[in-house]
Protein backbone atom coordinates (compact mmCIF):
# COMPACT_ATOMS: atom_id res chain seq x y z
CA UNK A 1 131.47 269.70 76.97
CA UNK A 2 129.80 271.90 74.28
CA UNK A 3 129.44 269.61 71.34
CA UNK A 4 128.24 272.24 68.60
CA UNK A 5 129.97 274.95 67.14
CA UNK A 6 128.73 277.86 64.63
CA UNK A 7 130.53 275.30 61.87
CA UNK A 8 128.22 272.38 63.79
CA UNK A 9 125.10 274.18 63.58
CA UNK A 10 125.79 275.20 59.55
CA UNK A 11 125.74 270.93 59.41
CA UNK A 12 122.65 270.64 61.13
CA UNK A 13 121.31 273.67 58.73
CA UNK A 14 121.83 271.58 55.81
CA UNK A 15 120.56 268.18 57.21
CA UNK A 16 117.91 270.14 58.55
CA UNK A 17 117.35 271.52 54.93
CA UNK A 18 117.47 268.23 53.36
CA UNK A 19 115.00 266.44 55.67
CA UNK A 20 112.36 269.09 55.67
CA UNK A 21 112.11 269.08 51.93
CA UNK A 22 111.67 265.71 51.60
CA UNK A 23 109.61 265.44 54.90
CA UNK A 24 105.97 266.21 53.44
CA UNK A 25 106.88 263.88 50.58
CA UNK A 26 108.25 260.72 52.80
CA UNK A 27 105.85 261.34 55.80
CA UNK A 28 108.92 260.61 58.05
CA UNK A 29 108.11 259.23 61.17
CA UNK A 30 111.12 257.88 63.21
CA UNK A 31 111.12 255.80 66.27
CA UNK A 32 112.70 253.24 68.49
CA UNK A 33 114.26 250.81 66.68
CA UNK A 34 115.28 253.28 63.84
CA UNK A 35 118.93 253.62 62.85
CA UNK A 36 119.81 256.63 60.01
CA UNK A 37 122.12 259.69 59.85
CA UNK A 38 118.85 261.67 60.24
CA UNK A 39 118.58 260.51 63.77
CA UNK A 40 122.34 261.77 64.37
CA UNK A 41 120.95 264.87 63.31
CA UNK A 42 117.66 264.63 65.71
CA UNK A 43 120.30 263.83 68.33
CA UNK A 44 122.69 266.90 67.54
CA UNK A 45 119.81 269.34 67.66
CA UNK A 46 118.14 267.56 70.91
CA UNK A 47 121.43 267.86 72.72
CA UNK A 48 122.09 271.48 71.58
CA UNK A 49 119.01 271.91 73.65
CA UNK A 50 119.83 270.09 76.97
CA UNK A 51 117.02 267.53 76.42
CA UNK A 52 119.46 264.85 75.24
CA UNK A 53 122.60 264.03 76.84
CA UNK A 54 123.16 260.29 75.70
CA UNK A 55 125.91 259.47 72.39
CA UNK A 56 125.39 260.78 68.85
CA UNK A 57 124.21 257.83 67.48
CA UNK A 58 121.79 257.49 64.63
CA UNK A 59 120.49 255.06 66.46
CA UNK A 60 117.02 256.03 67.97
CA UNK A 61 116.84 254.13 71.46
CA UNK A 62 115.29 254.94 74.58
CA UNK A 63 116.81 257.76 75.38
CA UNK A 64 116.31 259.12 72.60
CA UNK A 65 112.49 258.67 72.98
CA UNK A 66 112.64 260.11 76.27
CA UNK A 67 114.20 263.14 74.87
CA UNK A 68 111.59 263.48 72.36
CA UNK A 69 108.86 262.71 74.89
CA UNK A 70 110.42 265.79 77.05
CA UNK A 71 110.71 268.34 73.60
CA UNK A 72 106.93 267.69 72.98
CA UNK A 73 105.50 268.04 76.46
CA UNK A 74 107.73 271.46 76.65
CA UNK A 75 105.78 272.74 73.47
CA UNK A 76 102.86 271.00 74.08
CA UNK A 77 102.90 268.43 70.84
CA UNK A 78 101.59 265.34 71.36
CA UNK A 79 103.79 263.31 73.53
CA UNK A 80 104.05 260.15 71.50
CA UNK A 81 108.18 260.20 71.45
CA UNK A 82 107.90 259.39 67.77
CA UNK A 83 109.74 262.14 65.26
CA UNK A 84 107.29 263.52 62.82
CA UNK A 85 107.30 266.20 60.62
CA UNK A 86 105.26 268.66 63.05
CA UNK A 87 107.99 267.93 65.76
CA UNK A 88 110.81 267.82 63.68
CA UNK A 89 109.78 271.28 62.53
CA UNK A 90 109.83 272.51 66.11
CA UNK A 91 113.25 271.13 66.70
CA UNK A 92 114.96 272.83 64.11
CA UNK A 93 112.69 275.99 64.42
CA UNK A 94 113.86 275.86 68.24
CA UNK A 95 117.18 274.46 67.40
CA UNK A 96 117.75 278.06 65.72
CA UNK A 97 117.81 276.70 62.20
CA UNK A 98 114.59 276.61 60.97
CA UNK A 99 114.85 279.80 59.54
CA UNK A 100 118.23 278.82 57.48
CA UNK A 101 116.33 275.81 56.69
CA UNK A 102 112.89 277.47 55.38
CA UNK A 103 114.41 280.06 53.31
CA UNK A 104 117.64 277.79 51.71
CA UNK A 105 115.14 274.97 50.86
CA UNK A 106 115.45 275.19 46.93
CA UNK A 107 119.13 276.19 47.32
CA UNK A 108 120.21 273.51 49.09
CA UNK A 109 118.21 271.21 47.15
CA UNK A 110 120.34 272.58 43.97
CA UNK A 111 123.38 272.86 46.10
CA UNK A 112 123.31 269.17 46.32
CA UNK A 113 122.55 267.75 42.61
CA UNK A 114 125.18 270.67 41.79
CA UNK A 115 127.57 268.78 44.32
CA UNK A 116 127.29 265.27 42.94
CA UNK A 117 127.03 266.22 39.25
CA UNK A 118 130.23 267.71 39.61
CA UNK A 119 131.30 265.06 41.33
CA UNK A 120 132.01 266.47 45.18
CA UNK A 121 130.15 264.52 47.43
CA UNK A 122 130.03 265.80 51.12
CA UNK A 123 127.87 266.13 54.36
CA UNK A 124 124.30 267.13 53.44
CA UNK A 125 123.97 265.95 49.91
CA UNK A 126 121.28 263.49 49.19
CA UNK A 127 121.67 261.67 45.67
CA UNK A 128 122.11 258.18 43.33
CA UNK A 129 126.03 259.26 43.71
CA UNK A 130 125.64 259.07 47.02
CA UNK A 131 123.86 256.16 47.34
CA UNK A 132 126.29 254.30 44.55
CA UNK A 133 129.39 255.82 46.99
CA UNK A 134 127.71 254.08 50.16
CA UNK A 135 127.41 250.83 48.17
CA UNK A 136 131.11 251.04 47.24
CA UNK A 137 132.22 251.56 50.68
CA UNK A 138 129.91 249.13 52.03
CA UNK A 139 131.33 246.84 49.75
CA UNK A 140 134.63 247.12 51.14
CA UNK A 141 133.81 246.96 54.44
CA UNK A 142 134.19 250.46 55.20
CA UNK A 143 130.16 251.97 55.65
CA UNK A 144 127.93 249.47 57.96
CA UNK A 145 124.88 251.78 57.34
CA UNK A 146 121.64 251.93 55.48
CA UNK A 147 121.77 252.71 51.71
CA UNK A 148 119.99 255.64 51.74
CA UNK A 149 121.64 258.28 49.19
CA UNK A 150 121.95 260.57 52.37
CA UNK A 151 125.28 261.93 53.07
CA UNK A 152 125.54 261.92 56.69
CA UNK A 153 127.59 261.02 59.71
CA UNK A 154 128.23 257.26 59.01
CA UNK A 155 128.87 257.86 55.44
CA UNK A 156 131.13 261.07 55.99
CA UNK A 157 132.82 258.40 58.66
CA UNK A 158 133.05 256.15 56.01
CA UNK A 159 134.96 258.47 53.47
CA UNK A 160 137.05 259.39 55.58
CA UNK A 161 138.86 256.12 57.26
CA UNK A 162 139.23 255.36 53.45
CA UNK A 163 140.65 258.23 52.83
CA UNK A 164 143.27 257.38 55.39
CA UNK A 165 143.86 253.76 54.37
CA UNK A 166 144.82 254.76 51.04
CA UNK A 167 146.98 258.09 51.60
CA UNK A 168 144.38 260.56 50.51
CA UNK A 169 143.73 263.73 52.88
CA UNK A 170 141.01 262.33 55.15
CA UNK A 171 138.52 265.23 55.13
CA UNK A 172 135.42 262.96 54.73
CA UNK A 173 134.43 264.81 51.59
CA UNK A 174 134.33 262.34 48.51
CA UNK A 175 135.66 264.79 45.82
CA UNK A 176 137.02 263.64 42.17
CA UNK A 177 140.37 261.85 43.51
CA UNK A 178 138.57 260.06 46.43
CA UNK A 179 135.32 259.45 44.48
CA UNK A 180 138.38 257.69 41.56
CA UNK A 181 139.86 255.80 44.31
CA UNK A 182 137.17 254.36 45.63
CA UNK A 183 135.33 253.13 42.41
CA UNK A 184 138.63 251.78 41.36
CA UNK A 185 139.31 249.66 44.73
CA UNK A 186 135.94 248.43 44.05
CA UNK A 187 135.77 247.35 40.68
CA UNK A 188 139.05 245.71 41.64
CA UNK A 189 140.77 243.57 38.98
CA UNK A 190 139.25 241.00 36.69
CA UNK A 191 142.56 239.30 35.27
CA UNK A 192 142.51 236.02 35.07
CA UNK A 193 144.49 234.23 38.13
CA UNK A 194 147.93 232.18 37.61
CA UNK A 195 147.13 228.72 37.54
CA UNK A 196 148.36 226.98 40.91
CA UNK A 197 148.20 222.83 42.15
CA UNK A 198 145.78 221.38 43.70
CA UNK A 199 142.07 222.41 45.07
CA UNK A 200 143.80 225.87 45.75
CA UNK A 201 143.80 226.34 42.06
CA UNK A 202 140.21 225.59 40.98
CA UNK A 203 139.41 228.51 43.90
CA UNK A 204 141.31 230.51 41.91
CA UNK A 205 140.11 230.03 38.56
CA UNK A 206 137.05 229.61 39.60
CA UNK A 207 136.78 233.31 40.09
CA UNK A 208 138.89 234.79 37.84
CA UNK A 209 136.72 237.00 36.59
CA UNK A 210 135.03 237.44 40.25
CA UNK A 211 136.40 239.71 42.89
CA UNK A 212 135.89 238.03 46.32
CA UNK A 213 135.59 240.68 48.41
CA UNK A 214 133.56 242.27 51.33
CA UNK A 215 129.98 240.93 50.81
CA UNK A 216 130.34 238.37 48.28
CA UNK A 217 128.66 235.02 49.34
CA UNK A 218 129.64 232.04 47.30
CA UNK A 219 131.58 228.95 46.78
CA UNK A 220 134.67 230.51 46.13
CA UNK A 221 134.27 231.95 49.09
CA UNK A 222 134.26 229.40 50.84
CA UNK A 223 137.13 227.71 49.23
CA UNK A 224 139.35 230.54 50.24
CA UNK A 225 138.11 230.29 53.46
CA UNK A 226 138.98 227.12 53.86
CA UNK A 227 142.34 227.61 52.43
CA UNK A 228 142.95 230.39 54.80
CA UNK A 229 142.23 228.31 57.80
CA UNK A 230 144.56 225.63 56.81
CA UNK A 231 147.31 227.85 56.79
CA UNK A 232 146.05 229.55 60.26
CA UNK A 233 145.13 232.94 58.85
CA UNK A 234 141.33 232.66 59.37
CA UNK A 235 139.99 231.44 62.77
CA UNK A 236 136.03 231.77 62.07
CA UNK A 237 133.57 229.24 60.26
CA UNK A 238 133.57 228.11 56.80
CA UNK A 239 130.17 229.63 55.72
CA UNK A 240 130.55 231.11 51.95
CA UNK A 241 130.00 234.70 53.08
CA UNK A 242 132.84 237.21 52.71
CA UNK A 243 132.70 239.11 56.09
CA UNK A 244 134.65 240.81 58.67
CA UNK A 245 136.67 238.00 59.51
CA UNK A 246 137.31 237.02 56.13
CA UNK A 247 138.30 240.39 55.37
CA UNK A 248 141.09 240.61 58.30
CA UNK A 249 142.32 237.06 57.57
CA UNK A 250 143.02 238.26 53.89
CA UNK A 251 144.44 240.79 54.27
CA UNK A 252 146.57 238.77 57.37
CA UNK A 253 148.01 237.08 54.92
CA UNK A 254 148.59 240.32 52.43
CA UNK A 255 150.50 241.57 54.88
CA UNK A 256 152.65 238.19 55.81
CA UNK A 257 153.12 237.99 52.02
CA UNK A 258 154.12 241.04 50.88
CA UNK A 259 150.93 241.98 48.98
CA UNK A 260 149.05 245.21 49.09
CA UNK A 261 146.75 244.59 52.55
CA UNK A 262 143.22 245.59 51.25
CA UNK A 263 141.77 242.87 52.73
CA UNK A 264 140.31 242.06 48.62
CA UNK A 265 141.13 238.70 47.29
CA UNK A 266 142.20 239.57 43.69
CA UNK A 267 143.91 237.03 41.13
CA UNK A 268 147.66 237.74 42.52
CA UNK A 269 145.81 237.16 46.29
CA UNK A 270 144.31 233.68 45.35
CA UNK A 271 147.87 232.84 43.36
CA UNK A 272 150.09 233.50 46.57
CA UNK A 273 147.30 231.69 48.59
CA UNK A 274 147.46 228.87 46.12
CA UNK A 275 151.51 228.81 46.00
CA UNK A 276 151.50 228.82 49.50
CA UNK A 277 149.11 225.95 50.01
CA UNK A 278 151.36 223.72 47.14
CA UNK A 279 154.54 224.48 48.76
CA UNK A 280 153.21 223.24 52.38
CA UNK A 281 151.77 220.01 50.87
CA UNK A 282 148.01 220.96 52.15
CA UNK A 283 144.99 220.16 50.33
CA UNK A 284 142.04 223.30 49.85
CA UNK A 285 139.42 220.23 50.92
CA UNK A 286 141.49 219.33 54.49
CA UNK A 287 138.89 219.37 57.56
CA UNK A 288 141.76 219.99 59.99
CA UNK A 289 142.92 223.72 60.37
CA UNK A 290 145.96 223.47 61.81
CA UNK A 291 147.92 220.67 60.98
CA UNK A 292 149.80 221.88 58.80
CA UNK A 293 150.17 225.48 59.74
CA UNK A 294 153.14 224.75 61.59
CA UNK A 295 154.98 224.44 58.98
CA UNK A 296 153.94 226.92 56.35
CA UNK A 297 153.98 229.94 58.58
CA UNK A 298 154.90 231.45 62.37
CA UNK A 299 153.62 231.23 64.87
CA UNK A 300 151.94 234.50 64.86
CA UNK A 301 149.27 233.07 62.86
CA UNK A 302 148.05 229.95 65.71
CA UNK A 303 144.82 230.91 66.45
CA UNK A 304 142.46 229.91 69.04
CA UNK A 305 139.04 229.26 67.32
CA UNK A 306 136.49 231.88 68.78
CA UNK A 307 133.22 230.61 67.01
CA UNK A 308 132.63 227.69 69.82
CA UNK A 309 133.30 228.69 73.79
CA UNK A 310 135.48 226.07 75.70
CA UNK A 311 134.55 225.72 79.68
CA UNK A 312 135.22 223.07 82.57
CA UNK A 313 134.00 219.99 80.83
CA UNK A 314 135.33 220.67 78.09
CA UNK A 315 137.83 218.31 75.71
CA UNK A 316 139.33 219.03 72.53
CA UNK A 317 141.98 220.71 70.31
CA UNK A 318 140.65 223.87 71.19
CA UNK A 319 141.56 223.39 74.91
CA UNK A 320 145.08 222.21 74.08
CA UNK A 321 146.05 225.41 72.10
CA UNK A 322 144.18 227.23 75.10
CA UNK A 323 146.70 225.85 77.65
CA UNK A 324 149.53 226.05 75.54
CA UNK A 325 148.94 229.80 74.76
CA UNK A 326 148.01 230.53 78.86
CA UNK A 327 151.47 228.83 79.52
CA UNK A 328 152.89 230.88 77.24
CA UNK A 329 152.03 234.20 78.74
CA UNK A 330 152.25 232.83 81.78
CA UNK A 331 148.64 232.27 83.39
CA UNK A 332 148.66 228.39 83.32
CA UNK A 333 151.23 226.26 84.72
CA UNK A 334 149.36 222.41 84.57
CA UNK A 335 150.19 219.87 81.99
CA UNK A 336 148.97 220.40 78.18
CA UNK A 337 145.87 217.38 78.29
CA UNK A 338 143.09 219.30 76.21
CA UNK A 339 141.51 218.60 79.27
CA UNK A 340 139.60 222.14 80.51
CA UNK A 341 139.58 220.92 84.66
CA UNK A 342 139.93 223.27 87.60
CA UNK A 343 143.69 224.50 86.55
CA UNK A 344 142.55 225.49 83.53
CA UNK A 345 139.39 227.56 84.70
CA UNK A 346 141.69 229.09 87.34
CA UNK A 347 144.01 230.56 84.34
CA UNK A 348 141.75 231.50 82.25
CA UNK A 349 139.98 233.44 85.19
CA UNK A 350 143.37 235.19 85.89
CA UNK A 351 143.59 236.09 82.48
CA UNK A 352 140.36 237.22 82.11
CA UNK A 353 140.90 239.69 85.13
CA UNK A 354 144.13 240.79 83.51
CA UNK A 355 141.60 242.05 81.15
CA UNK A 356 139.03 243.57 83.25
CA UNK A 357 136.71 241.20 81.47
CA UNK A 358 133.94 239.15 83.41
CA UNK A 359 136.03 236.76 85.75
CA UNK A 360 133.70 233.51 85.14
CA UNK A 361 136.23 231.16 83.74
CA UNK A 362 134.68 230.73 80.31
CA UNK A 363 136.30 230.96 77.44
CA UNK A 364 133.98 232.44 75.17
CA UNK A 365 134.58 234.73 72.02
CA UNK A 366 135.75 238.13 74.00
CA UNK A 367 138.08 236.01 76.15
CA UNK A 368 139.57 233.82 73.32
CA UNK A 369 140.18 236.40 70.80
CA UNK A 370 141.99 238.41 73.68
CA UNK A 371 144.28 235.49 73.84
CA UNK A 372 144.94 235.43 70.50
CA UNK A 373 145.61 238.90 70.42
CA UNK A 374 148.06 238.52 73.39
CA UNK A 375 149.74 235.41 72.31
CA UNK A 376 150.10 236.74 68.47
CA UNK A 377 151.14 240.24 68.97
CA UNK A 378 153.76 239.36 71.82
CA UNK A 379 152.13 242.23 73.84
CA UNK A 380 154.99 242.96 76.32
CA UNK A 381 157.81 242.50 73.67
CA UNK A 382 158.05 243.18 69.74
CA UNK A 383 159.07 245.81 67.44
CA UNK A 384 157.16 248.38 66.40
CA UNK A 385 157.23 246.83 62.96
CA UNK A 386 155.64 243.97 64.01
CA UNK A 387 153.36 245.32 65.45
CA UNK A 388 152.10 247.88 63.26
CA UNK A 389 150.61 245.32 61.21
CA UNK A 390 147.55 245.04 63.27
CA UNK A 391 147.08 248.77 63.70
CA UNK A 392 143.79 250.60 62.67
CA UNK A 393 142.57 253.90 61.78
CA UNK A 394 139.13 253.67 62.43
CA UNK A 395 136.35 256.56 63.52
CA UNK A 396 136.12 256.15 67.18
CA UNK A 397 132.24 257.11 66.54
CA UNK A 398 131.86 253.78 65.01
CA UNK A 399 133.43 251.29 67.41
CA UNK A 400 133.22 253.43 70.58
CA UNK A 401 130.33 250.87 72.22
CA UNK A 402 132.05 248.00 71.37
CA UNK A 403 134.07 247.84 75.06
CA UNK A 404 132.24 248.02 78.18
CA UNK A 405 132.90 250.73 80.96
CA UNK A 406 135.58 249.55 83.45
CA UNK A 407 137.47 247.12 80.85
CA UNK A 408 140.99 247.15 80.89
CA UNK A 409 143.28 248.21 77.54
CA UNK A 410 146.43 248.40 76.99
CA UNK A 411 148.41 251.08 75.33
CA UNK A 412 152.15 250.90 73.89
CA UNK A 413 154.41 253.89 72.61
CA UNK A 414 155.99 253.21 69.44
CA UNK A 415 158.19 255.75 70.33
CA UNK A 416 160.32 254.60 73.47
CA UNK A 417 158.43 250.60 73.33
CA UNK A 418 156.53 251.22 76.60
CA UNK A 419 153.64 249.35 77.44
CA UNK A 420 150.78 250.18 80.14
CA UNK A 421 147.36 249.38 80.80
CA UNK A 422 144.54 251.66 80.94
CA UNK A 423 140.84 250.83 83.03
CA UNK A 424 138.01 252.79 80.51
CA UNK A 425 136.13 255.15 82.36
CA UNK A 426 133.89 256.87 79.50
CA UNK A 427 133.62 257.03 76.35
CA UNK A 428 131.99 260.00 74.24
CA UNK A 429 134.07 262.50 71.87
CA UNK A 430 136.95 260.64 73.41
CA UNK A 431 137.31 257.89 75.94
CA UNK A 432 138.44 258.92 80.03
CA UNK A 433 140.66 256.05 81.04
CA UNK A 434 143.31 255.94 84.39
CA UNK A 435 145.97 253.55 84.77
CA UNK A 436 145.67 250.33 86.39
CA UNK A 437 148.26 250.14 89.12
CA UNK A 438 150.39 253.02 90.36
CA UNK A 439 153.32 250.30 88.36
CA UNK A 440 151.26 251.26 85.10
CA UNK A 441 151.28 255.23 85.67
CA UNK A 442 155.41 255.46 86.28
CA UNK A 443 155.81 253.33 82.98
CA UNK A 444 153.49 255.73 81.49
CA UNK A 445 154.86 258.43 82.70
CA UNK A 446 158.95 257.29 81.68
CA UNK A 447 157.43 257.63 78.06
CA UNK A 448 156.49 261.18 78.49
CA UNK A 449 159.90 261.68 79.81
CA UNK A 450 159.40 261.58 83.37
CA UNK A 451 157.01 264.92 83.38
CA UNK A 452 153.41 265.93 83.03
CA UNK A 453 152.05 267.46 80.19
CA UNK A 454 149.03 267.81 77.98
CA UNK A 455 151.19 267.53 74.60
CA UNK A 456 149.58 264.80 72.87
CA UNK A 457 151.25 261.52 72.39
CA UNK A 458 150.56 258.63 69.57
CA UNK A 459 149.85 255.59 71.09
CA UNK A 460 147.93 252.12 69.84
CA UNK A 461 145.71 251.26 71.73
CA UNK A 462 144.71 247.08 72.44
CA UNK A 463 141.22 246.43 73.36
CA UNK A 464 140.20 243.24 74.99
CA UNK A 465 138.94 241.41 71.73
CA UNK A 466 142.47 241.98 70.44
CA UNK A 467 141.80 245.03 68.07
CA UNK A 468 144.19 247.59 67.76
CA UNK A 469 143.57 251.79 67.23
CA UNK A 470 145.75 254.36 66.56
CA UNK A 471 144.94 256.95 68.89
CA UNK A 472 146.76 260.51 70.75
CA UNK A 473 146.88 260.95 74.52
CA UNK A 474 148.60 262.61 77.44
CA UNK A 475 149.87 262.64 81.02
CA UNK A 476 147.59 265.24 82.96
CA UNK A 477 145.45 263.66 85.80
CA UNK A 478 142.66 265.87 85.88
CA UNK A 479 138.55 265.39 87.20
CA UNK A 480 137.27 262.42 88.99
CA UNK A 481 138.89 259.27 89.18
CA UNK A 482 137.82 255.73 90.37
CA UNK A 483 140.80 253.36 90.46
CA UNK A 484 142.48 254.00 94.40
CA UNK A 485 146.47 253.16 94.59
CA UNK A 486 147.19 254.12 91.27
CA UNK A 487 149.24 257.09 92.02
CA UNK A 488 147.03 259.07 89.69
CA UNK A 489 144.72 261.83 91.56
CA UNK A 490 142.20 262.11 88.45
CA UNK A 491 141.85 260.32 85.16
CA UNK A 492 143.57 261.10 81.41
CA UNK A 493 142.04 261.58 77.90
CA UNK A 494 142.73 259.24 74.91
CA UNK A 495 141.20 260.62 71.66
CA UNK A 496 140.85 258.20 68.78
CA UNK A 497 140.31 259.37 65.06
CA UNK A 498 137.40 261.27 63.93
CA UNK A 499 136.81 263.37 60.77
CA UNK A 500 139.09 266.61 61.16
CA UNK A 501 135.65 268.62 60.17
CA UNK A 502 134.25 266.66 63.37
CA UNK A 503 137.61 267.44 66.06
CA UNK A 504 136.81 271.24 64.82
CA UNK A 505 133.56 271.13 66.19
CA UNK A 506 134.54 270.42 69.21
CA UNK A 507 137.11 272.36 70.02
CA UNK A 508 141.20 273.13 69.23
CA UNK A 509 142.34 270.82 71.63
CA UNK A 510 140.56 267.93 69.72
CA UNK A 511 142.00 269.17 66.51
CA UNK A 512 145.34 269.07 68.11
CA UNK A 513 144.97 264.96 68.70
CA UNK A 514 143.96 264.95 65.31
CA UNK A 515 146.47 266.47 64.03
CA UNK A 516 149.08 264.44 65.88
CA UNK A 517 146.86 260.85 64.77
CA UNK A 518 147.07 261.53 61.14
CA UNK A 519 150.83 262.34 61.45
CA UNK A 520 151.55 259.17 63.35
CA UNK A 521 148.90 257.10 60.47
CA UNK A 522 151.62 258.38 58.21
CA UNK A 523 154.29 256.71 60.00
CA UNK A 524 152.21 253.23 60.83
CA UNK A 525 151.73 253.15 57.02
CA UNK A 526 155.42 253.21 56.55
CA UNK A 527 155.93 250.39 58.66
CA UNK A 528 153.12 248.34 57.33
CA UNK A 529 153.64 248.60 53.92
């Protein structure tokens, strides 16, 4: 598939532009082990000329090297695979945009300072504003990237799944209204919290003038940590540090609450945290995690805990809840002990191929948040409501390597309520996928109406560590195909969201999932909030 367009190569211009001005100055040498937007850029241009073929990255691996090695041997630099300024020269000059480089050097350079000092912020610029908008973003667990002040892929990524989270057009261009939004959600609110009983309350207080939020490590933190796993929102360790997990158990309990789900633990947050904790009797200091869960909320919120893996051998509370949740869905039929023998490997093993995970018959992280995923979103029955709490809108660029090749997902139509599952095939602009069973392609195809067609469809999309995507697909079998007895003579394309400047790039049919993924955001956003 032809992953540049005139529009792509104008991108690579300017990055090109950018890095050769400041390449003399920096002495830029990049190589394995490096991880930037620049390298995203290397990639691009490598790929535009057939020596690369692997993902657009930014992260410089091995086959990245190799490509490099193969660019300088073909123009006889010296084959060291590292990216210096001599060969980066020679990629853009053979790239053909060397020349847009070389003579827009000065105007780009102004292009950008005139950008952020009038406050538009987009792919290419290199400032402070940029670097204080990756800080923001980073902060709130949006941008996972270096802080560089380069505008690039992960930061135009970034922009945009905020953008989407908070209604905004998501262009990934941080103008005025976005840059507003952004410094607001950050700065947050530093109102003093109600007072509340107990431990719960001295959290609270205790920052009051503190917003615990994405990358905040502190006491408070782990107070409300330890408050959320007594009332079975948060599953991972108590540790002080405000990370992903932390994040998602918040704003778990937002959403349970009816709070505004930005996954930031404001005054009113720590309040309904506190009131809850009062009302259910609990103490902030308990060591136990669940014992009083039960009665302060559903039981959509039991959670397996995924920081220790359970095996045969094993005894504890941890293996109770695992057999109690296996029975549930069905995979375990023994008697609850907290015993892990035999039985107990044997379901867990079943489950795990359910999954196309590794069959061994460990419970480790992968396996156990998959059951908690299946358990709490009552995958085969539910209303959409329910569950399009858990949905995300996410850049598929930025969780695409996360699942392995040949693990099973499961999709479900909010439109009709059908459910199938999906085995992954590839992933790269989009992810190739066929259906499991020949079972899994008629219920597919009953939600398309009974007919083929390559009208895209809004699905979410389950992985196998429980995470949820909003993503657009259709019905066509088409190329090769692996899966035999499936009733489906090729595979199928699920697209996932990328920026819409991104989709163009790559053609209309990309722009066309897009398209139909923001529209159906729109909708998940009504039902969430």
């Amino acid at each position: 598939m032809k992953i540049l367009s005139v529009s792509g190569k104008r991108v690579l211009a300017a990055a090109a532009a950018f890095l050769l001005i400041s390449s003399s100055a920096l002495a830029v040498n990049y190589r394995v082990g490096d991880e930037s937007d620049e390298i995203a850029t290397i990639q691009s241009a490598l790929k535009q000329l057939k020596f690369y073929s692997g993902d657009i990255t930014g992260h410089f691996g091995a086959k990245t090297r190799e490509a490099v090695v193969k660019f300088q041997r073909r123009y006889k630099l010296d084959a060291d695979g590292i990216v210096g300024v001599e060969t980066l020269e020679k990629l853009y000059d053979k790239a053909g945009i060397s020349d847009t480089a070389a003579t827009s050097s000065s105007s780009s350079s102004s292009s950008a300072s005139a950008a952020s000092s009038s406050g538009l912020l987009r792919y290419g610029s290199e400032s402070d504003a940029v670097r204080t908008l990756q800080q923001n973003l980073a902060a709130l667990g949006y941008y996972s990237g270096s802080i560089t002040g380069h505008f690039g892929s992960k930061t135009e990524s970034a922009v945009a799944a905020f953008q989407s989270a908070n209604g905004l057009s998501a262009d990934g261009i941080a103008g005025s209204k976005t840059l507003s939004a952004i410094s607001q959600k950050a700065s947050g609110s530093s109102a003093s919290s109600a007072s509340s009983s107990g431990a719960a309350s001295s959290a609270s207080s205790s920052s009051s003038s503190t917003l615990l939020k994405y990358g905040v490590q502190s006491e408070s933190v782990r107070a409300l940590q330890q408050n959320l796993k007594t009332l079975g929102y948060y599953s991972g360790s108590v540790t002080g540090n405000y990370g992903k997990l932390t994040k998602e158990a918040v704003a778990s309990f937002q959403r349970a609450n009816g709070l505004s789900a930005d996954g930031i633990a404001g005054s009113k947050t720590l309040s309904a945290i506190g009131q809850k904790l009062s009302s259910s009797g609990s103490s902030a200091s308990s060591t136990s995690s669940t014992s009083s869960s039960s009665s302060s909320s559903s039981s959509s919120s039991v959670k397996l805990d995924t920081s220790v893996s359970v095996s045969e051998g094993s005894k504890n509370d941890n293996v109770k809840k695992l057999q109690t949740m296996l029975k549930s869905l069905g995979f375990y039929s023994g008697s609850i002990t907290g015993s892990f023998g035999s039985k107990t490997k044997t379901a867990v093993m079943a489950f795990q191929k359910s999954k196309g995970l590794t069959a061994d018959g460990i419970a480790g992280q992968r396996t156990l948040a998959a059951i908690n995923a299946d358990y709490n979103s009552g995958s085969s029955s539910g209303t959409s409501t329910a569950k399009a709490s858990n949905v995300l809108y996410s850049n598929f660029y930025n969780w695409r390597n996360k699942y392995s090749n040949g693990e099973y997902c499961t999709v479900y139509d909010p439109a009709t309520g059908y459910s199938w599952k999906l085995r992954i095939m590839t992933k790269d602009a989009h992810m190739d996928a066929e259906p499991v069973t020949s079972s899994d392609t008629a219920t597919m195809n009953k939600a398309f109406g009974g007919k083929t067609t390559w009208t895209p469809k809004v699905v979410w999309v389950t992985f196998s560590d429980g995470k949820t995507y909003i993503g657009s697909t259709h019905n066509t079998p088409h190329g090769t195909h692996k899966v035999s007895g499936n009733n489906f003579s090729g595979h199928l394309c699920v697209h996932f969201p990328l920026s819409m400047d991104k989709a163009r790039s790559i053609g209309s049919y990309a722009v066309s999932h897009q398209e139909a993924i923001n529209a159906g955001w729109e909708q998940v956003k009504a039902l969430q909030y």
